[in-house]
N, C-alpha and C. Protein backbone atom coordinates (compact mmCIF):
# COMPACT_ATOMS: atom_id res chain seq x y z
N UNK A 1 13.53 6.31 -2.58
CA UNK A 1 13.68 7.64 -2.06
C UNK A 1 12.30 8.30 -2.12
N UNK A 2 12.39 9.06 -0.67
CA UNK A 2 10.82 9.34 -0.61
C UNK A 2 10.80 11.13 -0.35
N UNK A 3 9.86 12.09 -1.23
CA UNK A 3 9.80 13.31 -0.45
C UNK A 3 8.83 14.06 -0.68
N UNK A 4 8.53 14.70 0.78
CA UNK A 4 7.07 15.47 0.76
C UNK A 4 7.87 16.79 0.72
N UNK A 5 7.21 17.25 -0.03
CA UNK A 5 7.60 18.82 -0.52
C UNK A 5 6.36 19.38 -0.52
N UNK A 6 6.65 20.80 0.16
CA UNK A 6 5.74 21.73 0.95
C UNK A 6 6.02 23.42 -0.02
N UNK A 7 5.20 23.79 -0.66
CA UNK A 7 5.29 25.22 -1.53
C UNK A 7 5.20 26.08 -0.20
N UNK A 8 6.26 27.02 -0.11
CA UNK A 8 6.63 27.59 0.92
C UNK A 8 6.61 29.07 0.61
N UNK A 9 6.24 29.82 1.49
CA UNK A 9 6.30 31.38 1.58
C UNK A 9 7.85 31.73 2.35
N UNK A 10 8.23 31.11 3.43
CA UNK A 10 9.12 30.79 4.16
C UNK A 10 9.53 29.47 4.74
N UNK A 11 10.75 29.33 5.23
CA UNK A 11 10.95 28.06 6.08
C UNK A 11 12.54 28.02 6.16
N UNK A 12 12.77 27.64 7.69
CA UNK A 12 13.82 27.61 8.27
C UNK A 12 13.93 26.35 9.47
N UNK A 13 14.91 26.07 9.39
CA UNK A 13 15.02 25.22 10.98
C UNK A 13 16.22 25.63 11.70
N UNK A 14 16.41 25.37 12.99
CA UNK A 14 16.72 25.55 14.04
C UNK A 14 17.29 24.73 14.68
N UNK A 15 18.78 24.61 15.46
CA UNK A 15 19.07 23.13 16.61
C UNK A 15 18.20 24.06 17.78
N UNK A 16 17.91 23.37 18.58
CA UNK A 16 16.96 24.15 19.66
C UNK A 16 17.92 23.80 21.31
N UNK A 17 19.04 22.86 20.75
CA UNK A 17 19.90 23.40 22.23
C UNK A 17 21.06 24.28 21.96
N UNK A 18 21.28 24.77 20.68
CA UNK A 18 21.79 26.07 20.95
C UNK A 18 21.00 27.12 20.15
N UNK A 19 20.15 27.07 19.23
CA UNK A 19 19.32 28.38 18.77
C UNK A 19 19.98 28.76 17.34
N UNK A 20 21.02 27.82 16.82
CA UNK A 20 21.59 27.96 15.58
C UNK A 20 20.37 28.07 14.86
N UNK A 21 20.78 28.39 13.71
CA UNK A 21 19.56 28.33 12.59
C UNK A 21 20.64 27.79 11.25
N UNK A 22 20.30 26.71 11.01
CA UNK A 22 20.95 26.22 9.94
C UNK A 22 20.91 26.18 8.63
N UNK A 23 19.51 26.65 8.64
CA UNK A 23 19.02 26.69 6.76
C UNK A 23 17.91 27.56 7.23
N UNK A 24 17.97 28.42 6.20
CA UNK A 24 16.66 29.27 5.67
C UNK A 24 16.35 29.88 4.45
N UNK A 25 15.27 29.62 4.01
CA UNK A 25 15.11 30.23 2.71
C UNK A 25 13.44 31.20 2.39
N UNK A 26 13.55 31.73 1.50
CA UNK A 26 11.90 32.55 1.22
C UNK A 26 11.34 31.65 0.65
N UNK A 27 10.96 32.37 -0.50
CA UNK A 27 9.71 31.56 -1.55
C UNK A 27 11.00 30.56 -2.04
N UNK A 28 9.71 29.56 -1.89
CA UNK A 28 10.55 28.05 -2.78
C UNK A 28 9.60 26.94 -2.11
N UNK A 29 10.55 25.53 -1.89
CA UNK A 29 10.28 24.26 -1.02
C UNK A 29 10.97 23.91 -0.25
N UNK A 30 10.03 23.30 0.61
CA UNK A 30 10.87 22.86 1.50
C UNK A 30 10.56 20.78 1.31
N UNK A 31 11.68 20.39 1.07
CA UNK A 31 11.77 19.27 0.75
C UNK A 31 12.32 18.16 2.20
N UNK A 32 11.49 17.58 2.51
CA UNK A 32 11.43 16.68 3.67
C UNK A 32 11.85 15.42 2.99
N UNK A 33 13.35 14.87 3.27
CA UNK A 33 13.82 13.89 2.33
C UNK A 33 14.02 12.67 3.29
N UNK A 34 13.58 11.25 2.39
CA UNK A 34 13.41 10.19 3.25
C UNK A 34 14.33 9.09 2.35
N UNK A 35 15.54 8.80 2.85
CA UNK A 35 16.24 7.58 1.73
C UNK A 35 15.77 6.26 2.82
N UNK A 36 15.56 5.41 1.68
CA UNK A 36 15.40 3.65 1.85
C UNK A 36 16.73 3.02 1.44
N UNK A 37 16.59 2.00 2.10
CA UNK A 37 17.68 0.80 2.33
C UNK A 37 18.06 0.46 0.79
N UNK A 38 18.74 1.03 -0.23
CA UNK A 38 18.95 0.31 -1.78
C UNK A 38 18.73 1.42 -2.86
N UNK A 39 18.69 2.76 -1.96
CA UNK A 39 18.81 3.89 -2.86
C UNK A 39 20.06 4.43 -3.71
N UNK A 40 20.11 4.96 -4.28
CA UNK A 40 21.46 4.68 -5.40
C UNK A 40 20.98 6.21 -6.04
N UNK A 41 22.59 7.01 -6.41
CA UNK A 41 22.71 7.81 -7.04
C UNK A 41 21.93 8.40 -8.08
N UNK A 42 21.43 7.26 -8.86
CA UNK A 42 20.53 7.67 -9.85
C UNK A 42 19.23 7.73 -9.43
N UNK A 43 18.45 7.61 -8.13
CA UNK A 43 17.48 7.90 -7.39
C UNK A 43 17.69 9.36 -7.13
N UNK A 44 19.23 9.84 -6.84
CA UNK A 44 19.07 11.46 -6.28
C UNK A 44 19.41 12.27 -7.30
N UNK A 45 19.89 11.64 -9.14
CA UNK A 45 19.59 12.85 -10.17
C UNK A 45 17.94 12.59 -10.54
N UNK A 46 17.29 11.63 -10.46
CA UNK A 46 15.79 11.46 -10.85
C UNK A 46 14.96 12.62 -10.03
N UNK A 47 14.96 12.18 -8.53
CA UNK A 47 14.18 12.71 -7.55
C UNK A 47 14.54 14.40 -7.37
N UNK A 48 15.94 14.90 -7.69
CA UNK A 48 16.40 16.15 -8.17
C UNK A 48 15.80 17.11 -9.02
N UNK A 49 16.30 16.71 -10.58
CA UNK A 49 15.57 16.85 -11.61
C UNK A 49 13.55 17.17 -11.63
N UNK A 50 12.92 16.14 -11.02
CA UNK A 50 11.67 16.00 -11.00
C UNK A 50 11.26 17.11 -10.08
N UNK A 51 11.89 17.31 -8.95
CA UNK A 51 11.23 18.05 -7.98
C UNK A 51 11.40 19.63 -8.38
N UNK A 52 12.57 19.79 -9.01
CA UNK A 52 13.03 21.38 -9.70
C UNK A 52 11.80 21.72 -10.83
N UNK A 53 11.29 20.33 -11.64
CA UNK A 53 10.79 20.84 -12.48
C UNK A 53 9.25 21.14 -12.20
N UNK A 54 8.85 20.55 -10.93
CA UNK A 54 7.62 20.21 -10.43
C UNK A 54 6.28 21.47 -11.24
N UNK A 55 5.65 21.69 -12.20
CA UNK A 55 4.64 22.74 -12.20
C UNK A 55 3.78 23.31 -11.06
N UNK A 56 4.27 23.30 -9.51
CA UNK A 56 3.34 23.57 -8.40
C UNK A 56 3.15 25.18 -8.24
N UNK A 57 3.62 26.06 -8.44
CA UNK A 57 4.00 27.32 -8.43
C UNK A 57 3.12 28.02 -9.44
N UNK A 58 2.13 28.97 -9.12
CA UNK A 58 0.95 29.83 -9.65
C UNK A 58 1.60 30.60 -11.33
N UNK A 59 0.58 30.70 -12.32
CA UNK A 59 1.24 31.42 -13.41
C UNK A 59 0.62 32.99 -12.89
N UNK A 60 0.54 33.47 -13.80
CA UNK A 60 -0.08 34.65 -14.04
C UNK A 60 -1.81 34.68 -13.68
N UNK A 61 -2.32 33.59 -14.54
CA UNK A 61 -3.85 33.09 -14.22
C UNK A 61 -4.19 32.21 -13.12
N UNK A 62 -2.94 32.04 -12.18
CA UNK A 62 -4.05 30.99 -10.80
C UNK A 62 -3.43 29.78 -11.06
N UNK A 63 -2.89 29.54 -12.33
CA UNK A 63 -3.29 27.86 -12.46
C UNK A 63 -1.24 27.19 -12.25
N UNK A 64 -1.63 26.29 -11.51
CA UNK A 64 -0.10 25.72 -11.28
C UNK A 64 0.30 24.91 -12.53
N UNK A 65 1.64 26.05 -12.96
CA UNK A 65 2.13 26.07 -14.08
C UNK A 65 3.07 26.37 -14.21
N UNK A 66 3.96 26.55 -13.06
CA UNK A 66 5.46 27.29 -13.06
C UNK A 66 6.28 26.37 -12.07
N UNK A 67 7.45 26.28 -12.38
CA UNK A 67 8.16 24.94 -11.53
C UNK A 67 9.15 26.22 -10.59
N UNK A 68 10.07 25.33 -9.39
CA UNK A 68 10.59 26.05 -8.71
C UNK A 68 11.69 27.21 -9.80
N UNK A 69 11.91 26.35 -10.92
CA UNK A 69 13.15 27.23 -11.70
C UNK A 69 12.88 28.32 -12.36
N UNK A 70 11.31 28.02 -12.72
CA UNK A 70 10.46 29.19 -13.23
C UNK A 70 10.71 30.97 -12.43
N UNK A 71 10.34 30.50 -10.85
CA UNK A 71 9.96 31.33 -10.03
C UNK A 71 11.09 31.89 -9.48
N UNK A 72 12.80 31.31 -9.84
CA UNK A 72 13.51 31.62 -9.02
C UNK A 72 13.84 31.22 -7.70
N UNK A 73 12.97 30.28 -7.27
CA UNK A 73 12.77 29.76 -5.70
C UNK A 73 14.37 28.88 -5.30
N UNK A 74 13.91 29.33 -4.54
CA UNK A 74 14.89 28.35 -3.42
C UNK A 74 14.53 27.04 -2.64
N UNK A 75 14.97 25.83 -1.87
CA UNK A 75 14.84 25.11 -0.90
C UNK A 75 15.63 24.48 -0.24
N UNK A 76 14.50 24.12 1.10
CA UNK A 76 15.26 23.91 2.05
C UNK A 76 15.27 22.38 2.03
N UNK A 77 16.36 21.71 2.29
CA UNK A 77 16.37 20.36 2.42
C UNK A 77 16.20 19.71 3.58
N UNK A 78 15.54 18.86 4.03
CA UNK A 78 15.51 18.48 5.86
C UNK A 78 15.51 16.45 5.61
N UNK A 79 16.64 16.10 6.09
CA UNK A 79 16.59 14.28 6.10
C UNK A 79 15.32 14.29 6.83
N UNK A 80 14.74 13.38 6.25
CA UNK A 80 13.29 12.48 7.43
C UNK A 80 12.76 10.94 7.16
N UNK A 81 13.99 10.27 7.82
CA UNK A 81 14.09 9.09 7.49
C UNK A 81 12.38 8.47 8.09
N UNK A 82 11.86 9.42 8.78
CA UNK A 82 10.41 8.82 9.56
C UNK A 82 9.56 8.92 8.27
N UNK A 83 9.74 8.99 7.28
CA UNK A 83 9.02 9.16 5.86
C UNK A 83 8.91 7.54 5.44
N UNK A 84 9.71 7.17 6.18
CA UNK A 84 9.96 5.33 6.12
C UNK A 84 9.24 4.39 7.04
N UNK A 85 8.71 5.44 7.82
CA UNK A 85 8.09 4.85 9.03
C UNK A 85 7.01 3.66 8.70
N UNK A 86 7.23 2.62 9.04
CA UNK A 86 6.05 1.14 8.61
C UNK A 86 4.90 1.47 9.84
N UNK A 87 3.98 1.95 10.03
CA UNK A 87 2.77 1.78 10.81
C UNK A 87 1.44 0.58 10.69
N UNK A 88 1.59 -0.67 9.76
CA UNK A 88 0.99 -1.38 9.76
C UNK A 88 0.57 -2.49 11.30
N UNK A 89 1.33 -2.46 11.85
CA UNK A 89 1.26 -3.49 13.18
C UNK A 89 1.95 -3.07 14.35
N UNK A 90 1.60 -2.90 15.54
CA UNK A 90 1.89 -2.69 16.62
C UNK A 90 1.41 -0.87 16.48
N UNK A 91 1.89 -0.44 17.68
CA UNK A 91 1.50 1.14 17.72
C UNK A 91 3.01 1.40 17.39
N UNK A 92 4.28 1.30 17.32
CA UNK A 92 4.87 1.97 17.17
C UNK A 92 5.97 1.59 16.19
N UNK A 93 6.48 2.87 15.37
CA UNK A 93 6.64 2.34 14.23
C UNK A 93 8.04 1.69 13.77
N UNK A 94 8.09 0.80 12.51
CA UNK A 94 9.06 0.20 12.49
C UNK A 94 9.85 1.15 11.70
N UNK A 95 11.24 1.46 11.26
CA UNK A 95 12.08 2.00 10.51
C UNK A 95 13.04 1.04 9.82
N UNK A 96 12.91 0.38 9.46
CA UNK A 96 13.79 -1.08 8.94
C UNK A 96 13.65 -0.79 7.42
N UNK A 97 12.54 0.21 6.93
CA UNK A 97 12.99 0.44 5.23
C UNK A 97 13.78 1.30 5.32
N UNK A 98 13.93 2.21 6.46
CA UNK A 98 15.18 3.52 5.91
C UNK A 98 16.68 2.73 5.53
N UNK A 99 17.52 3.78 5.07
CA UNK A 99 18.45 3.33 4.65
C UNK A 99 19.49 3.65 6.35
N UNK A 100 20.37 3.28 6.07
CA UNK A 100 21.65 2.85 7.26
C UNK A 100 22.25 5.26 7.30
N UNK A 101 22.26 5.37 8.57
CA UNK A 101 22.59 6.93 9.09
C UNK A 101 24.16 6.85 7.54
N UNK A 102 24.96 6.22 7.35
CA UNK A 102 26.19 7.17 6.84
C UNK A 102 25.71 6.55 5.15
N UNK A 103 24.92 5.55 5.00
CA UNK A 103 24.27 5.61 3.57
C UNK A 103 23.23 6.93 3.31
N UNK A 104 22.44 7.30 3.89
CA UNK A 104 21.43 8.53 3.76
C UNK A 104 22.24 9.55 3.68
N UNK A 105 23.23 9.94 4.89
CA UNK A 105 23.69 10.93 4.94
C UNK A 105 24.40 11.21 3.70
N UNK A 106 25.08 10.58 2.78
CA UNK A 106 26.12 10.35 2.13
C UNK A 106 25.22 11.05 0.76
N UNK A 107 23.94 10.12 0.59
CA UNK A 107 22.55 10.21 -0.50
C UNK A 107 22.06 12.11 -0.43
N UNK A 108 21.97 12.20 1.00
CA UNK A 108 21.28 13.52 1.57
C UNK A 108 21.94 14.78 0.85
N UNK A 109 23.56 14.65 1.09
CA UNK A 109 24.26 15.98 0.69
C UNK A 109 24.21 15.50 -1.14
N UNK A 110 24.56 14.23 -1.33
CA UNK A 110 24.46 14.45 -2.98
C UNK A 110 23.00 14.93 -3.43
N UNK A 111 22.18 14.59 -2.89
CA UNK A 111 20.91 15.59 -3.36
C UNK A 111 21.01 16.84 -3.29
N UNK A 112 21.34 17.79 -2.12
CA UNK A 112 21.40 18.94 -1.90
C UNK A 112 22.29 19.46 -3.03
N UNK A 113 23.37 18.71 -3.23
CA UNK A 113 24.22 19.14 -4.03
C UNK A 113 23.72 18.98 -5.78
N UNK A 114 23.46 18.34 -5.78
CA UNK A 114 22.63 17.93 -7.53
C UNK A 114 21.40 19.51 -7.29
N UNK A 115 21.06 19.52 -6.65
CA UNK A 115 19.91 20.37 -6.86
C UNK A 115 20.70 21.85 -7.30
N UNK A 116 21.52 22.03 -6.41
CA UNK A 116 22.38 23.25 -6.29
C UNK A 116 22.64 23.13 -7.90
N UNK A 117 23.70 22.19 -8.47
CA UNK A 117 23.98 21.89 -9.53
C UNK A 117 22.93 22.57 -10.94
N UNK A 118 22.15 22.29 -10.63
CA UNK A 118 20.76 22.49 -11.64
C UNK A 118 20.17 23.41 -11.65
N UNK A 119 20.80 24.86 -10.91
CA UNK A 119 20.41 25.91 -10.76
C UNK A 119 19.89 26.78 -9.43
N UNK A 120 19.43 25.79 -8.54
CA UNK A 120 18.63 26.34 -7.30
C UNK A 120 19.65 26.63 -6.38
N UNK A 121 19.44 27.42 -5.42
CA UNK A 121 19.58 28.00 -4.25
C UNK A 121 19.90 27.00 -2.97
N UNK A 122 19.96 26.46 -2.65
CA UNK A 122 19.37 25.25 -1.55
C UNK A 122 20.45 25.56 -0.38
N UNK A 123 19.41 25.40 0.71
CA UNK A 123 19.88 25.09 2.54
C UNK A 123 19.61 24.18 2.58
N UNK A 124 20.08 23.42 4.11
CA UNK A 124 20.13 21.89 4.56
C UNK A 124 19.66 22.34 6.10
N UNK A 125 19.26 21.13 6.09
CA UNK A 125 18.62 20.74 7.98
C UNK A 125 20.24 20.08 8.61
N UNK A 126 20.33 19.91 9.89
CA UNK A 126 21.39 19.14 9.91
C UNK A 126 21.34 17.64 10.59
N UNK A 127 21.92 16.46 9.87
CA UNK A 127 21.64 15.34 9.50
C UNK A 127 21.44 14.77 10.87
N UNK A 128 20.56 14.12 11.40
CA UNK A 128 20.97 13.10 12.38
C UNK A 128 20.98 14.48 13.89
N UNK A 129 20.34 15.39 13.85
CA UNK A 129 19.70 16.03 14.96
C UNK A 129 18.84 16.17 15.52
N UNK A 130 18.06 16.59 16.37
CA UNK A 130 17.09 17.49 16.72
C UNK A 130 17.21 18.75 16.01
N UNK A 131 16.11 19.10 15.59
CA UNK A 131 15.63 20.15 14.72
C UNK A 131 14.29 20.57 14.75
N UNK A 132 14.14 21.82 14.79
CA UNK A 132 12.63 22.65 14.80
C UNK A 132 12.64 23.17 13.98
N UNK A 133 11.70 22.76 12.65
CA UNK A 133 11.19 23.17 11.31
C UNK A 133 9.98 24.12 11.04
N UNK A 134 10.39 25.57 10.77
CA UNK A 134 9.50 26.49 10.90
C UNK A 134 8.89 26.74 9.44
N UNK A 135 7.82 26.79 8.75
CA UNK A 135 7.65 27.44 8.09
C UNK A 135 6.26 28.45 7.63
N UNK A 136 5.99 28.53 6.47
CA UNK A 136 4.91 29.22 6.38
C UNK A 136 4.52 28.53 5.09
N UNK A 137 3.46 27.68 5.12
CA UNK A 137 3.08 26.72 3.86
C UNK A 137 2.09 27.56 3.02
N UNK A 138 2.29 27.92 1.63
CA UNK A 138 1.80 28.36 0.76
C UNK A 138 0.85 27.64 -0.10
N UNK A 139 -0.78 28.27 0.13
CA UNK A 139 -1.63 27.25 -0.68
C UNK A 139 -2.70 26.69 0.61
N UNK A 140 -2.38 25.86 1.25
CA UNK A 140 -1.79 25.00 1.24
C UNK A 140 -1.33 23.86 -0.60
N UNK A 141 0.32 23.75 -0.19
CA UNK A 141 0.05 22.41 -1.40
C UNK A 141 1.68 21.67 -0.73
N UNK A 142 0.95 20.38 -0.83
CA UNK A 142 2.09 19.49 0.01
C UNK A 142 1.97 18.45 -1.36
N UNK A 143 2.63 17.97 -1.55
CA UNK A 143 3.42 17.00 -2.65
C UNK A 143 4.26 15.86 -2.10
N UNK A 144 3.68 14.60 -2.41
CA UNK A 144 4.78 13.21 -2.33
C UNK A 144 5.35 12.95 -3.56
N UNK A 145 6.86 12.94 -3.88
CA UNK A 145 7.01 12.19 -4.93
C UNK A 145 7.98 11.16 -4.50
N UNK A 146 8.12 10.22 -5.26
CA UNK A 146 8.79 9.06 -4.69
C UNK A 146 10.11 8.72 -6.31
N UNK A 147 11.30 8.26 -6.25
CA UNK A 147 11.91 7.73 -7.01
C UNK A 147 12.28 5.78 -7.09
């Protein structure tokens, strides 16, 4: 399990053939989640846990020292199985590490849901769409963590 998490001022997404808006949140992350082929439950309390506690979030003095639970934050969750994307050979890329659409999906909401669990706030992208991901990246500070 793979995810780039983005310290956010804002962020929301959108289906863009009808203009829904499906998740939005303020200050928090926005967590771009990527499951592989052999991911397992205890990948989404690890990768949960870790990302809530993350120290990315400013103290008082500047220095990143406060985790999302610290700050009160919220996030947004978005599947991005292209986080799996193999670019080693040919131009275009392979997806053969992601995991199978109703295994991820299945992984996707138990994350959202573990996170919820543990205190946070959390919206969702919706699985297996087109989606336009808006936000406003704070810092910049983008984060990979992997389980």
């Amino acid at each position: 399990m793979r995810a780039c998490i983005q310290r956010v001022r804002r962020a929301s997404v959108t289906l863009p053939e009808s203009g829904e808006v499906t998740g939005a949140i303020g200050i928090g992350l926005l967590v771009l989640l990527g499951i592989k082929a052999g991911d397992d439950e205890a990948a989404v309390v690890f990768l949960a846990s870790k990302i809530i506690h993350l120290r990315i979030f400013e103290d008082d003095d500047g220095k990143m020292n406060r985790s999302l639970l610290d700050i009160g934050g919220q996030m947004l969750v978005v599947s991005q199985f292209t986080l799996y994307a193999d670019c080693r050979k040919g131009r275009r890329p392979s997806f053969v590490d992601a995991a199978r659409p109703e295994d991820a999906e299945r992984l996707y909401q138990k994350f959202a849901a573990e996170v919820e669990k543990l205190g946070v706030p959390v919206a969702t992208g919706a699985f297996q769409r087109e989606m336009h991901v808006e936000l406003v990246n704070d810092g910049p500070v983008t984060v990979i963590v992997e389980a």
